[in-house]
Structures are given as C-alpha cells and as structure tokens.
N, C-alpha and C. Protein backbone atom coordinates (compact mmCIF):
# COMPACT_ATOMS: atom_id res chain seq x y z
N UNK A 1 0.86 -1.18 0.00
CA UNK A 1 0.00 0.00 0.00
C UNK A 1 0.89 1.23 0.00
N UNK A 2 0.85 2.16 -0.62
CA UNK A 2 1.13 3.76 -0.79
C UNK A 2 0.33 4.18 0.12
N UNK A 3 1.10 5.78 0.64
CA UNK A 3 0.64 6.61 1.19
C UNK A 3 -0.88 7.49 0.66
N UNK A 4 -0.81 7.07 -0.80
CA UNK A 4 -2.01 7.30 -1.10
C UNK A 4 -3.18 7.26 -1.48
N UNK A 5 -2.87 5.72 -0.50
CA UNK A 5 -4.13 4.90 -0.60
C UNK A 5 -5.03 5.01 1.09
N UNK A 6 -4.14 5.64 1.90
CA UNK A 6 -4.71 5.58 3.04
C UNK A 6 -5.46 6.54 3.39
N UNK A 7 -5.94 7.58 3.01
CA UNK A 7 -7.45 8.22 3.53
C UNK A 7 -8.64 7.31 2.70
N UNK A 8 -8.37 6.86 1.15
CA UNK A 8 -9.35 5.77 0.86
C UNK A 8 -9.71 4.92 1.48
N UNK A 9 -8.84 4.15 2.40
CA UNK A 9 -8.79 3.18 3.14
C UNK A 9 -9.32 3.78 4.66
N UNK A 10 -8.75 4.91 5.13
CA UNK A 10 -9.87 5.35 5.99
C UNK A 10 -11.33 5.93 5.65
N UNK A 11 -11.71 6.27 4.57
CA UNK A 11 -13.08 6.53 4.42
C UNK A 11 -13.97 5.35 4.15
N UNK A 12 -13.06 4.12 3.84
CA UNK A 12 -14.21 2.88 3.63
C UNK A 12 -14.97 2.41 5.19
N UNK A 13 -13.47 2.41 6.25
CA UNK A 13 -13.75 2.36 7.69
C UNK A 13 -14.86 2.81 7.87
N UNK A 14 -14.60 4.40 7.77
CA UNK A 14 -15.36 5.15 8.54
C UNK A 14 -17.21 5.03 7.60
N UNK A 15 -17.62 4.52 6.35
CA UNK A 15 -18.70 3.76 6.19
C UNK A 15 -18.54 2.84 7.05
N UNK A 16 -17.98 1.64 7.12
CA UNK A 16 -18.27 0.53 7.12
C UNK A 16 -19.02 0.83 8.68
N UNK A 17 -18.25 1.74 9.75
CA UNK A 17 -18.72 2.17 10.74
C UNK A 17 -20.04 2.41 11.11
N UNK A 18 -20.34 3.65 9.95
CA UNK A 18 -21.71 3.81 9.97
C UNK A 18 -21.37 4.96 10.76
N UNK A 19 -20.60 5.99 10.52
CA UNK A 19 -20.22 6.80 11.30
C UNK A 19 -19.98 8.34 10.62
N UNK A 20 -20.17 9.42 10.98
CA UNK A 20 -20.54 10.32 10.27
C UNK A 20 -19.09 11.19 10.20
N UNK A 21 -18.89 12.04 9.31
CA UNK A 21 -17.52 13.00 9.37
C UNK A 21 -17.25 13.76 10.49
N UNK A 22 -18.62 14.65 10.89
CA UNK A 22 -19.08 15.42 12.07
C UNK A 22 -18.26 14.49 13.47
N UNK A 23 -18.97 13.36 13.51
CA UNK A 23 -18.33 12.67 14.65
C UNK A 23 -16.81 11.99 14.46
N UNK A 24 -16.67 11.67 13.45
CA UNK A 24 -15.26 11.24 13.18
C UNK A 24 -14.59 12.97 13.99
N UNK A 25 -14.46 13.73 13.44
CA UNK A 25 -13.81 14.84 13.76
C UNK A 25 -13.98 14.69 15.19
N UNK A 26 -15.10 14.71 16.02
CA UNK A 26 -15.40 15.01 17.20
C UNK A 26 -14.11 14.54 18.00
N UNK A 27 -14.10 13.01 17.88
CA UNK A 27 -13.48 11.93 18.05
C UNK A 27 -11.67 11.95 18.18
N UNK A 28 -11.69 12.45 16.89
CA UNK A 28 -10.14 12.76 17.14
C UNK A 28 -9.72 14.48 17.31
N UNK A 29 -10.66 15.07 17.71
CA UNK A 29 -10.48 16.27 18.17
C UNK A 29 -9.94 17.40 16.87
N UNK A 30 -10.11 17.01 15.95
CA UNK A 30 -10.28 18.10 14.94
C UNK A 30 -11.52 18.68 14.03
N UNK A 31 -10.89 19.51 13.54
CA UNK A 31 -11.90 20.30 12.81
C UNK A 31 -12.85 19.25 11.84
N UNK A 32 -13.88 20.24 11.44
CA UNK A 32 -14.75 18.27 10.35
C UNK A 32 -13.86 19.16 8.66
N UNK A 33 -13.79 20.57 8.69
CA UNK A 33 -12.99 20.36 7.14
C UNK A 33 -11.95 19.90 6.78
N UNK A 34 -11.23 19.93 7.82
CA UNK A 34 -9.86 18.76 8.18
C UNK A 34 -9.93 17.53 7.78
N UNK A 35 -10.94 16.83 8.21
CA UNK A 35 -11.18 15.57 8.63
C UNK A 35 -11.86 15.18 6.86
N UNK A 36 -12.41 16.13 6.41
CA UNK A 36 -13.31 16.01 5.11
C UNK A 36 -12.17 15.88 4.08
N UNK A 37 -11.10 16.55 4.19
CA UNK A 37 -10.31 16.69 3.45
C UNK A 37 -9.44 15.26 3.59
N UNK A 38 -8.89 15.19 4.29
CA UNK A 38 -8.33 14.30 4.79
C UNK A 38 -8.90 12.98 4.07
N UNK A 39 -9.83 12.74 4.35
CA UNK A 39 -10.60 11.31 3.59
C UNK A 39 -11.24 11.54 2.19
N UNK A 40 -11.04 12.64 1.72
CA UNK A 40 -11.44 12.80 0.46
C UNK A 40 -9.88 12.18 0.07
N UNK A 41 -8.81 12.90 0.00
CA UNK A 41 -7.78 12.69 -0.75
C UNK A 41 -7.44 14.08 -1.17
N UNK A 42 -7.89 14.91 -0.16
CA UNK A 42 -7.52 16.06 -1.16
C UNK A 42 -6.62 17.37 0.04
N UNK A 43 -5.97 16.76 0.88
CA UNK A 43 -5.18 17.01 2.10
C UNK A 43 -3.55 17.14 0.93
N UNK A 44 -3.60 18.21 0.77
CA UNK A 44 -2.20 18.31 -0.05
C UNK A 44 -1.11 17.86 0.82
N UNK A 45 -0.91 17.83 2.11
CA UNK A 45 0.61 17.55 3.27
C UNK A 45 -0.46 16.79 3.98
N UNK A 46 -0.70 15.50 3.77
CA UNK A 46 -1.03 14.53 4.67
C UNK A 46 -0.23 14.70 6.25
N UNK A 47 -0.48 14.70 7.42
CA UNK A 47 0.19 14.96 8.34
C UNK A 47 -0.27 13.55 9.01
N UNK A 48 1.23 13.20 9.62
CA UNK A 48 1.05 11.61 10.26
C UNK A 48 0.28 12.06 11.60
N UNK A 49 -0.05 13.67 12.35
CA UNK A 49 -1.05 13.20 13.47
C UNK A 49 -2.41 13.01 13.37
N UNK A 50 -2.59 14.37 11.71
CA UNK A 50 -3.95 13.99 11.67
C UNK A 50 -4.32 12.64 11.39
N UNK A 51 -3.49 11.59 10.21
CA UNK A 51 -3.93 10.09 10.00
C UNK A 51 -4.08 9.74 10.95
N UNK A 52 -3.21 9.61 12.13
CA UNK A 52 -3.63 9.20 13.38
C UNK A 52 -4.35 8.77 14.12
N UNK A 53 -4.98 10.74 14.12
CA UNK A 53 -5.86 11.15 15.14
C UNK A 53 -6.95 10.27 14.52
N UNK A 54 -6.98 10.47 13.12
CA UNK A 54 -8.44 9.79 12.40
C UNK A 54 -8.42 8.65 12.43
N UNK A 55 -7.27 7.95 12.19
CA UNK A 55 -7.13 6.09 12.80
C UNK A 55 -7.64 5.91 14.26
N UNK A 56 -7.27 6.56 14.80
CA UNK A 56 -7.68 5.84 16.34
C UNK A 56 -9.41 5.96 16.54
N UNK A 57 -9.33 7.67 15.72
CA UNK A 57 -11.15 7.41 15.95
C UNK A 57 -11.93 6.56 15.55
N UNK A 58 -11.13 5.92 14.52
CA UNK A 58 -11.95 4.55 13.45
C UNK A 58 -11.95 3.49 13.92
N UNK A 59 -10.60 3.25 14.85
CA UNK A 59 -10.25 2.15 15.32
C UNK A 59 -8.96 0.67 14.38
N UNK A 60 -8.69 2.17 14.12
CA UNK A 60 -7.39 1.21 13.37
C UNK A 60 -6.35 2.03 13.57
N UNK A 61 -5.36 1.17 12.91
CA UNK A 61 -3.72 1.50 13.42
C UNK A 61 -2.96 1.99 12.01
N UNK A 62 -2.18 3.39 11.72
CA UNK A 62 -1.98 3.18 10.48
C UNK A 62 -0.10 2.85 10.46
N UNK A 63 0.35 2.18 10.00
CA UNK A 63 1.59 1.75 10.01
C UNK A 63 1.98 3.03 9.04
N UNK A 64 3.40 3.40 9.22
CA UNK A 64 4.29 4.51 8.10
C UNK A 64 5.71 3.75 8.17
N UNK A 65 6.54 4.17 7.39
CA UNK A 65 7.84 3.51 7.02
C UNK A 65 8.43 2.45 6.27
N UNK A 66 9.09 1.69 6.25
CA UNK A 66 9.18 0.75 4.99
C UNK A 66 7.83 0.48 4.44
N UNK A 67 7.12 -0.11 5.18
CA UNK A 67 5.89 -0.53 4.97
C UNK A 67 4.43 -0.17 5.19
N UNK A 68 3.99 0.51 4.36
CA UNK A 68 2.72 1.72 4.58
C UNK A 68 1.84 0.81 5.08
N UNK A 69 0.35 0.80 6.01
CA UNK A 69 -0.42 -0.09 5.85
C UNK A 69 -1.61 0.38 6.91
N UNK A 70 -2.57 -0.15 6.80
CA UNK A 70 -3.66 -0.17 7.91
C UNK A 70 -3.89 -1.76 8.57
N UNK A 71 -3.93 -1.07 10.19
CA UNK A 71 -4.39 -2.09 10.61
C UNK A 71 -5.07 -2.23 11.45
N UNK A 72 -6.38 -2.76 11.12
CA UNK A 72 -7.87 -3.00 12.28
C UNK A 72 -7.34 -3.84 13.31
N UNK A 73 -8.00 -2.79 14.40
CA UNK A 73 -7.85 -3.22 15.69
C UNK A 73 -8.68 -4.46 16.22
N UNK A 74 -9.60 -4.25 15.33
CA UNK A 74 -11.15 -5.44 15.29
C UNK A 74 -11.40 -5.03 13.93
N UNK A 75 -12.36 -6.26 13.86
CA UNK A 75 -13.48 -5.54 12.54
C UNK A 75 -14.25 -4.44 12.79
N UNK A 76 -14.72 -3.89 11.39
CA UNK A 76 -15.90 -2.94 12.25
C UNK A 76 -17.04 -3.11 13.18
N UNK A 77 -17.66 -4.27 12.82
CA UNK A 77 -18.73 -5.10 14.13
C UNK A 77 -18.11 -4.91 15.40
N UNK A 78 -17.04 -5.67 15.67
CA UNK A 78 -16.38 -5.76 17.01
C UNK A 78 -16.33 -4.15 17.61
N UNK A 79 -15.78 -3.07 16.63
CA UNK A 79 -15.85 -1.94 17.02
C UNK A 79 -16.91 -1.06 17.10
N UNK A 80 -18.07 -1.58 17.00
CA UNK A 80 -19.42 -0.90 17.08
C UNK A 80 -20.08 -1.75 18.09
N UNK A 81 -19.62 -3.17 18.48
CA UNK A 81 -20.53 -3.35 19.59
C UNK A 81 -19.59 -2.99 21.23
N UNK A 82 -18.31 -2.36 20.52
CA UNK A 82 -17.69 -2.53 21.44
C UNK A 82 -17.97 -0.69 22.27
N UNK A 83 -18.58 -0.01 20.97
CA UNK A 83 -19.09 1.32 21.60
C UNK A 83 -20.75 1.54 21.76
N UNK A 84 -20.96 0.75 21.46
CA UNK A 84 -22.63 0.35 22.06
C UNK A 84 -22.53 -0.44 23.44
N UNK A 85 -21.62 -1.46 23.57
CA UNK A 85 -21.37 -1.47 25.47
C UNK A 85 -20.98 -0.63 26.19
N UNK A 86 -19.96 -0.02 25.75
CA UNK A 86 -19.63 1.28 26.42
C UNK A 86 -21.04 2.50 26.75
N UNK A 87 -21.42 2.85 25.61
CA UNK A 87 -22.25 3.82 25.60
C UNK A 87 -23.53 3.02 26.87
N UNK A 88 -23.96 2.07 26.15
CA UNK A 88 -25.34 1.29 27.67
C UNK A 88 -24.95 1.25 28.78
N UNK A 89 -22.94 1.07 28.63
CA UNK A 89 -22.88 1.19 30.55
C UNK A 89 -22.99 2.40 31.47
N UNK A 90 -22.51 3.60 30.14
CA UNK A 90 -22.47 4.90 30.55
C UNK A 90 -24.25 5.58 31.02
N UNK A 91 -24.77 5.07 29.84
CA UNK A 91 -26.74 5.24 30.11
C UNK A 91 -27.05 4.65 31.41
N UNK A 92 -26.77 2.98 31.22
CA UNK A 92 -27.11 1.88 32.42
C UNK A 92 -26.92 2.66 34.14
N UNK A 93 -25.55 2.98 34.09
CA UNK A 93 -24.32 4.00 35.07
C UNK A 93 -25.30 5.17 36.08
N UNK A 94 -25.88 6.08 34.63
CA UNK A 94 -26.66 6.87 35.40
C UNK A 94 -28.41 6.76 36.12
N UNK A 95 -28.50 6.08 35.23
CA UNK A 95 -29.43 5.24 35.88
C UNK A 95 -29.94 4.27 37.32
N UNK A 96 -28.60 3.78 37.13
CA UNK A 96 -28.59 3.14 38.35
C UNK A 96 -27.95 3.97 39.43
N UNK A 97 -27.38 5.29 39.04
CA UNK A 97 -27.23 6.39 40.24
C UNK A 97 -28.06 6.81 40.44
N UNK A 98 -29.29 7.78 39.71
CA UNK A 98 -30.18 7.76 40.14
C UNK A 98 -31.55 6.95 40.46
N UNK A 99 -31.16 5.64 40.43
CA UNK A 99 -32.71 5.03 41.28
C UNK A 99 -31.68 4.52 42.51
N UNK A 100 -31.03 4.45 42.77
CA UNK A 100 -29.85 4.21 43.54
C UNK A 100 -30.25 5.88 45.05
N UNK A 101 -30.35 6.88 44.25
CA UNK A 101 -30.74 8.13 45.29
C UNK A 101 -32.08 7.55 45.91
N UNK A 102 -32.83 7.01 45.11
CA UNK A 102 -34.03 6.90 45.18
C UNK A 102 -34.08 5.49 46.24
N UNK A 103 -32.79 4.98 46.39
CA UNK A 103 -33.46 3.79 47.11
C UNK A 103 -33.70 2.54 46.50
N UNK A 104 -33.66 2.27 45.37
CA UNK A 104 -34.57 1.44 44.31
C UNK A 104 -33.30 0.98 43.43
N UNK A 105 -32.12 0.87 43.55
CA UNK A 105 -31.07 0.30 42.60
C UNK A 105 -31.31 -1.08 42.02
N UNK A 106 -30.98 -0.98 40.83
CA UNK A 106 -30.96 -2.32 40.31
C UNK A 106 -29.88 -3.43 40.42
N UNK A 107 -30.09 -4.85 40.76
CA UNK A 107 -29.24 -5.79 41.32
C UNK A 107 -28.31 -5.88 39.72
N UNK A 108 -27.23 -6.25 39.92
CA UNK A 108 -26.01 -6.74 38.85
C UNK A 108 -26.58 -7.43 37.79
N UNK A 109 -27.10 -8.53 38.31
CA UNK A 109 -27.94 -9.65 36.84
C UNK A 109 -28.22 -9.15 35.81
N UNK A 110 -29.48 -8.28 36.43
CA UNK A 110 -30.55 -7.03 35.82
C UNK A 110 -30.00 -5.91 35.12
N UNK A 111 -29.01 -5.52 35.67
CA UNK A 111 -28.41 -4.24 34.96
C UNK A 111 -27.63 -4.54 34.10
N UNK A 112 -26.48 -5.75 34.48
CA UNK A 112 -25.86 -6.64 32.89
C UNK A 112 -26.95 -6.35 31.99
N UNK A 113 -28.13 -7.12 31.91
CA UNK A 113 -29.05 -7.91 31.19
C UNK A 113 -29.49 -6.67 30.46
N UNK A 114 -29.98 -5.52 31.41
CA UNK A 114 -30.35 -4.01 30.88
C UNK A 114 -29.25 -3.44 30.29
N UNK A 115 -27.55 -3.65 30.38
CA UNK A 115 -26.45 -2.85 29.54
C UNK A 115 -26.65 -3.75 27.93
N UNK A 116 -26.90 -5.02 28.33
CA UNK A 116 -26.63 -5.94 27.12
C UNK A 116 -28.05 -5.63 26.10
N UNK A 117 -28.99 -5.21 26.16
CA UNK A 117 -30.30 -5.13 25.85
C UNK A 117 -30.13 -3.66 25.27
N UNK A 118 -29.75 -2.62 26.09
CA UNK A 118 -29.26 -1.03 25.30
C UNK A 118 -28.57 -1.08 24.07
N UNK A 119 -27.48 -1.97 24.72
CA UNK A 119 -26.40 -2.25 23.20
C UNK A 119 -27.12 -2.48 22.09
N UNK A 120 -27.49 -3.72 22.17
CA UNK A 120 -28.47 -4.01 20.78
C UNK A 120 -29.08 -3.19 20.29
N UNK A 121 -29.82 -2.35 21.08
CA UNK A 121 -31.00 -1.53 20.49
C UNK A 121 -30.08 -0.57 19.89
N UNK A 122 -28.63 -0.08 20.54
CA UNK A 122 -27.97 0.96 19.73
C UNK A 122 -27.07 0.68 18.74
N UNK A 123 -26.86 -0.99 18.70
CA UNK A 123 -26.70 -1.43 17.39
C UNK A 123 -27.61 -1.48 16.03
N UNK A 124 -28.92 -1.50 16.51
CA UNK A 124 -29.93 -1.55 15.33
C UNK A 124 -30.55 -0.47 15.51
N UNK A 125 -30.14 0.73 16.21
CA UNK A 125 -30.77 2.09 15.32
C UNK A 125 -29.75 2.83 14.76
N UNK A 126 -30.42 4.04 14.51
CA UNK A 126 -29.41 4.83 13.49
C UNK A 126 -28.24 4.94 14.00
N UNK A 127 -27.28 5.66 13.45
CA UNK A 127 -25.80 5.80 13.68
C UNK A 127 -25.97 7.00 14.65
N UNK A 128 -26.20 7.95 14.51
CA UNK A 128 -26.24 9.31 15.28
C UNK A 128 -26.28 8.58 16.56
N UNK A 129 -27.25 7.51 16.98
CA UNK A 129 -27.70 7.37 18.32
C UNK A 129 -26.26 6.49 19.20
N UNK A 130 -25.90 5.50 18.12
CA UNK A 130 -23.98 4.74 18.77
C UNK A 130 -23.26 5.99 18.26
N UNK A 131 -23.19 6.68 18.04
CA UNK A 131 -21.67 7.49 18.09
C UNK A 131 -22.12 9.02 18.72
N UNK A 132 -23.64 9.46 18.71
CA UNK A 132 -23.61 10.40 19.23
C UNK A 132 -23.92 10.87 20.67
C-alpha cells in the first residue's frame, strides 16, 4: 500500500462504521474540514497526526515507514458493539445512580441484562444514536 491509498482506506472504515464525518472529527479532536479533506484525498501535506488522530477514531492502526499499511484493531462489528457497550454502561451508570438516590437500585444480573439489551438496540438504530 502507498501513502495514497490511506485516507481511501480510511473513508471505507469510517462507512463501514456507519459513522458520520461530524463525529469522526469530534473523536479525534479536529476540525470536520480537516477531517473532510483528509478522507477525500484532497489534504495536499497529509500529516502523520492527523492520520492518526483519524485512525484511532476509526479504530485502526496506520503503520508509516518501509511498509505503509492499515491495521484494524477489530473488525468494524467488534468496534461498534464494542461502543454500544460502552455507551449502555455509561446510560445503564446513570441510571442506576439515580434510582440508587431513590433507594430502588438495580441488582447486577438485571443491569448486565439491561447494559446488554441497550447495546443491541444501539446497534440496530441509526448511527447518530452509537456514536452520538
């Protein structure tokens, strides 16, 4: 692989994701015309932090030096259910702080069962709702 094959190779990611430019940017903390540019191919001085920054938000690794290359950390599945658990524990989290004020916390089983049950649902709706 060439160096200028790798924003192609990050914009297939970032479909395959299901993940929007807006949040890609969010993610690695830059601008979204940055980030637009960048995966278009049209970043005249490719800069190894922005690839980076935009690899890690995707969830891949981009190799530079003898050997140019990308490399998934997971597939994209693995990396979308792996931020749909995250995100249900963070929902699940407050939840169970507040019925928790209330007296009324939910036992471990239940709240697994309720993190594992969020996930799904934020696997099978839109994208905005897992990444935003």
């Amino acid at each position: 692989m060439n160096t200028r094959e790798i924003p192609r190779r990050l914009e297939m990611r970032r479909k395959e994701l299901r993940m929007s430019k807006k949040m890609v940017a969010e993610r690695a903390g830059m601008s979204l015309p940055t980030v637009n540019r960048v995966l278009s191919g049209n970043e005249k001085r490719l800069s190894i932090t922005s690839v980076d920054a935009i690899a890690k938000a995707l969830g891949v690794v981009v190799r530079f030096g003898a050997e140019v290359g990308i490399d998934e950390v997971g597939s994209a599945f693995e990396f979308r259910k792996k931020q749909a658990t995250e995100k249900a524990q963070r929902l699940m989290g407050m939840l169970q702080a507040t019925m928790g004020l209330e007296a009324q916390a939910i036992s471990g089983s239940k709240l697994d069962q309720m993190v594992q049950e969020t996930a799904c649902e934020l696997l099978a709706g839109p994208p905005s709702r897992l990444w935003g």
